[in-house]
Protein backbone atom coordinates (compact mmCIF):
# COMPACT_ATOMS: atom_id res chain seq x y z
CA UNK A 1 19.30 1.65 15.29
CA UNK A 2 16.65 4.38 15.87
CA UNK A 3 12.96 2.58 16.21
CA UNK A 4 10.82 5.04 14.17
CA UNK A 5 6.90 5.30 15.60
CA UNK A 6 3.92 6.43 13.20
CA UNK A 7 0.76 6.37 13.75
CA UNK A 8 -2.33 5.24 11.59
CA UNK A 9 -6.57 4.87 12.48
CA UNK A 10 -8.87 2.96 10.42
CA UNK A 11 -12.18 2.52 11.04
CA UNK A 12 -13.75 -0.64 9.84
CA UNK A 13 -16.92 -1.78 11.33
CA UNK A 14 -16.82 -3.20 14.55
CA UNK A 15 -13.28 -2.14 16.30
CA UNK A 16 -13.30 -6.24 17.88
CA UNK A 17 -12.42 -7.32 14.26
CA UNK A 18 -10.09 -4.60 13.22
CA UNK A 19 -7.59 -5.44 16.08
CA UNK A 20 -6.44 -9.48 15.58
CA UNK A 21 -5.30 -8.82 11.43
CA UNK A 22 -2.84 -5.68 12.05
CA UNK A 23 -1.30 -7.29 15.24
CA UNK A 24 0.19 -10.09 13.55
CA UNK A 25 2.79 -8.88 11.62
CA UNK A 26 6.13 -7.51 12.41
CA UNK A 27 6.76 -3.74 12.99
CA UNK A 28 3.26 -2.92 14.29
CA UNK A 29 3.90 -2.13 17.83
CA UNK A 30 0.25 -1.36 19.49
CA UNK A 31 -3.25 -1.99 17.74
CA UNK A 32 -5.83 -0.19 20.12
CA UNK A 33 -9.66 -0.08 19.77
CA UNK A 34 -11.07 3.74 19.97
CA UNK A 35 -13.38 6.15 18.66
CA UNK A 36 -12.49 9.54 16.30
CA UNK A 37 -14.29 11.80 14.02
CA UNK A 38 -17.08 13.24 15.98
CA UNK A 39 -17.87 16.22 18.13
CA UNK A 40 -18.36 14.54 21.74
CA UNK A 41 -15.32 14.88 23.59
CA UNK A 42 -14.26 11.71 25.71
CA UNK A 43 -17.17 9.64 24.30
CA UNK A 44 -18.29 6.43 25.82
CA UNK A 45 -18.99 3.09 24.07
CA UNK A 46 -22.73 4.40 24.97
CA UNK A 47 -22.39 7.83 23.18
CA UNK A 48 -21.10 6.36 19.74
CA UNK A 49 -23.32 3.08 19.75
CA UNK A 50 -26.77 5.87 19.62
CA UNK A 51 -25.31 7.08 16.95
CA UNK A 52 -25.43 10.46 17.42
CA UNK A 53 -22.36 11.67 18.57
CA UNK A 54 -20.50 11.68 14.89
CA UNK A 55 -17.73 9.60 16.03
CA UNK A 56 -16.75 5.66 14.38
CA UNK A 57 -15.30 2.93 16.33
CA UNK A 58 -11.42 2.73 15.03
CA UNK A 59 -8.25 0.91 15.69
CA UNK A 60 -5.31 3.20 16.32
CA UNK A 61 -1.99 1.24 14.87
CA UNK A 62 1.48 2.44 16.29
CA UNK A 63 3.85 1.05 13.86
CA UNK A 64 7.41 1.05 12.14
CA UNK A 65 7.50 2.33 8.62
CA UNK A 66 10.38 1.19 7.81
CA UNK A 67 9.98 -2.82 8.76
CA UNK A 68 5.85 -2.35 7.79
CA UNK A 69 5.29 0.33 5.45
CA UNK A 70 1.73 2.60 5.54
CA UNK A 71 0.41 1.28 2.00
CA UNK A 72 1.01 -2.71 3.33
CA UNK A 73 -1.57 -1.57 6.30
CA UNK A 74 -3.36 -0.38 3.51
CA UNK A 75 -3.58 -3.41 1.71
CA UNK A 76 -4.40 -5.26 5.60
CA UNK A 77 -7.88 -2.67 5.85
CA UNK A 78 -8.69 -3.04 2.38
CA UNK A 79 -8.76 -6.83 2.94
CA UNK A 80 -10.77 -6.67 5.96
CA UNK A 81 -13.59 -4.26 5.21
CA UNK A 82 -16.30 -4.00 2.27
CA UNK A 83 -15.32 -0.99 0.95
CA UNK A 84 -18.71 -0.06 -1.49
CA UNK A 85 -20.80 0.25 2.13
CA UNK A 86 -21.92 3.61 3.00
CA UNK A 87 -24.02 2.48 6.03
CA UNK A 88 -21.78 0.23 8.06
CA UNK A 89 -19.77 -2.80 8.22
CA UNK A 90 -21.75 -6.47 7.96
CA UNK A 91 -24.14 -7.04 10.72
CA UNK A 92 -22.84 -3.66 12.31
CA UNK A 93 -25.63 -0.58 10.63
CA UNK A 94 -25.13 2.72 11.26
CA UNK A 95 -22.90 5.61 10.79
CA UNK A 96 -20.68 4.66 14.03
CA UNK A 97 -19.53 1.35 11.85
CA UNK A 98 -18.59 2.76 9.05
CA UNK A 99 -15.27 2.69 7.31
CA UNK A 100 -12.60 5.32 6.78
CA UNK A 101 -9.20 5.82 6.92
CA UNK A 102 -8.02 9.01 8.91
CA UNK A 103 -4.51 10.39 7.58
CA UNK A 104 -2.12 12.07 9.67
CA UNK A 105 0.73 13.36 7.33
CA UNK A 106 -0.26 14.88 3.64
CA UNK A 107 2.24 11.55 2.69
CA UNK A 108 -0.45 9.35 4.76
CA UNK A 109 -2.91 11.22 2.27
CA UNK A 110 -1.80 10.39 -0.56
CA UNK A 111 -0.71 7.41 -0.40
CA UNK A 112 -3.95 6.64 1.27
CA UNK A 113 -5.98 8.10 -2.21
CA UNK A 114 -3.55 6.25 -4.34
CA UNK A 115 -4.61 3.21 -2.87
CA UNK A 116 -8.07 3.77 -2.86
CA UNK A 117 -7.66 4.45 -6.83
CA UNK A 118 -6.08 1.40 -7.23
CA UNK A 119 -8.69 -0.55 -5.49
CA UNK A 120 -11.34 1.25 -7.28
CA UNK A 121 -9.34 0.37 -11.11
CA UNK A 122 -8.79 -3.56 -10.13
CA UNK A 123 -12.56 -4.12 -10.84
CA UNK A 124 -12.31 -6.33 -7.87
CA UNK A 125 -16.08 -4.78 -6.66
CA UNK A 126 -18.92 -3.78 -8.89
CA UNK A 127 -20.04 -1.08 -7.13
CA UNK A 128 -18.11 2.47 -6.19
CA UNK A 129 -15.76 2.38 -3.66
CA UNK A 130 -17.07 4.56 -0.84
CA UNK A 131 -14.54 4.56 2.18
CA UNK A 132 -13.98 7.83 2.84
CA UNK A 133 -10.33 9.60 3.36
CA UNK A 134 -10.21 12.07 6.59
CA UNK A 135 -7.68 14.29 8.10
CA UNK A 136 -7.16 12.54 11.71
CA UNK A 137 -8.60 14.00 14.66
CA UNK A 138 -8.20 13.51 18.45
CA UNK A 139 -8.09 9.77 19.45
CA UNK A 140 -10.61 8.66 22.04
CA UNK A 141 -9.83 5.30 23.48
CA UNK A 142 -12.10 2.40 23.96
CA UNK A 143 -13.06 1.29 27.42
CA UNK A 144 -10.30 -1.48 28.37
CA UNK A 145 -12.66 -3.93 27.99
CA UNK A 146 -12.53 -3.58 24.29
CA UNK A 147 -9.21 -3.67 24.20
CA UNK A 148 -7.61 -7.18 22.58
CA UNK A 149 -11.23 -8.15 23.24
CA UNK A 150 -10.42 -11.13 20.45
CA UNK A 151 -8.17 -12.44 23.48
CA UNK A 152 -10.19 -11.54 26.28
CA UNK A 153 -13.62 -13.09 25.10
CA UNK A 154 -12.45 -15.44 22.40
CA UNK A 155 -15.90 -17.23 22.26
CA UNK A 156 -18.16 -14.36 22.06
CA UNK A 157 -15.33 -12.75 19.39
CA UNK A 158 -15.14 -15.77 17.22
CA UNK A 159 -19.48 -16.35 17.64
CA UNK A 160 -20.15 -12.63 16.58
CA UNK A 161 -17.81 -12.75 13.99
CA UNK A 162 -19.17 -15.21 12.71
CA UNK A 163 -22.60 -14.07 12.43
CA UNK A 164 -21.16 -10.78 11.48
CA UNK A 165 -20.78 -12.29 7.44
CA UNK A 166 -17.43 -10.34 7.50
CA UNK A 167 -15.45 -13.51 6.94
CA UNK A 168 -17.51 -15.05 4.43
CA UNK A 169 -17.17 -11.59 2.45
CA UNK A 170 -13.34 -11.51 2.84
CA UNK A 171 -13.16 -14.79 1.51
CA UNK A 172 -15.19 -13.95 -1.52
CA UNK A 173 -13.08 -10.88 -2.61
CA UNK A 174 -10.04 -11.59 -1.57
C-alpha cells in the first residue's frame, strides 16, 4: 500500500509546545519547529524573536491523511492554542507568537474555515475567535536546537511551560 505524505503548518505560540501533542499519534510522520509568513528570507531565531521580520514560529506536520485526517489535526491545534488572542500565545507577546493555520490545498482551506466556524458556534469561548487562515508560504526551519526541544531540554521545556499558563488554559476549555 502507497504511504500518502501531506503537509500542514500551524503556528501556535511558542513552536517548543506545538511539537510533543501532534507527534503522538499515528500517521503523523515528522513534526518540525520553523518559521513562515514573513518577508526575511532564511530568518534566524534572532530575526523573528525582534519581531520585525513578519514571520511566526510554526510546526510543519508531514502526515498521512488517510490513517490521521487534516480536520483531527485540526481539532489537536484548536486544543492547544487560545484561539480569541490577537497578540500572542500565553507568556509568549508579540506578533511572532501568534496563531494561524497556513493551508496548502483550497481542500486544506476549507476544511480549515469550516472548523474555525464550528469552533466559533460551540460557544466554547466568549470572545471572537481570531486565528487567522493563510495560504502557506515557504517553510523556514528552526535552528536544530529547537528541534524536539521537549526531548532535548525536558526540564527547561516542562519549567517554561509551565510558567507559560498554556496548560492551565487547555485544561479550562477543553
Amino acid at each position: 500500500m502507497k504511504k500518502i505524505i501531506e503537509k500542514a503548518v500551524f503556528a501556535g505560540g511558542c513552536f517548543w509546545c506545538m511539537v510533543k501533542p501532534f507527534k503522538e499519534w499515528d500517521g503523523i510522520y515528522d513534526v518540525v519547529s520553523g518559521y513562515m509568513g514573513g518577508h526575511i528570507e532564511n530568518p534566524t531565531y534572532e530575526d523573528v524573536k525582534k519581531g520585525d521580520s513578519g514571520h511566526l514560529e510554526v510546526v510543519e506536520i508531514t502526515f498521512d491523511p488517510t490513517v490521521f485526517p487534516f480536520d483531527k489535526l485540526l481539532e489537536v491545534f484548536w486544543q492547544q492554542i487560545d484561539p480569541t488572542d490577537t497578540d500572542g500565545q500565553f507568556q509568549d507577546r508579540g506578533h511572532s507568537y501568534s496563531s494561524a493555520i497556513f493551508y496548502y490545498t483550497d481542500e486544506q482551506r476549507e476544511i480549515a474555515e469550516q472548523s474555525k466556524e464550528k469552533l466559533a458556534a460551540s460557544g466554547k469561548f466568549s470572545k471572537p475567535i481570531v486565528t487567522p487562515i493563510r495560504h502557506a508560504e515557504t517553510f523556514y526551519h528552526a535552528e536544530e536546537y529547537h528541534q524536539d526541544y521537549y526531548t532535548k531540554e525536558k526540564d527547561h521545556y516542562e519549567e517554561d511551560r509551565t510558567l507559560s499558563g498554556r496548560d492551565e488554559f487547555i485544561k479550562n476549555h477543553w
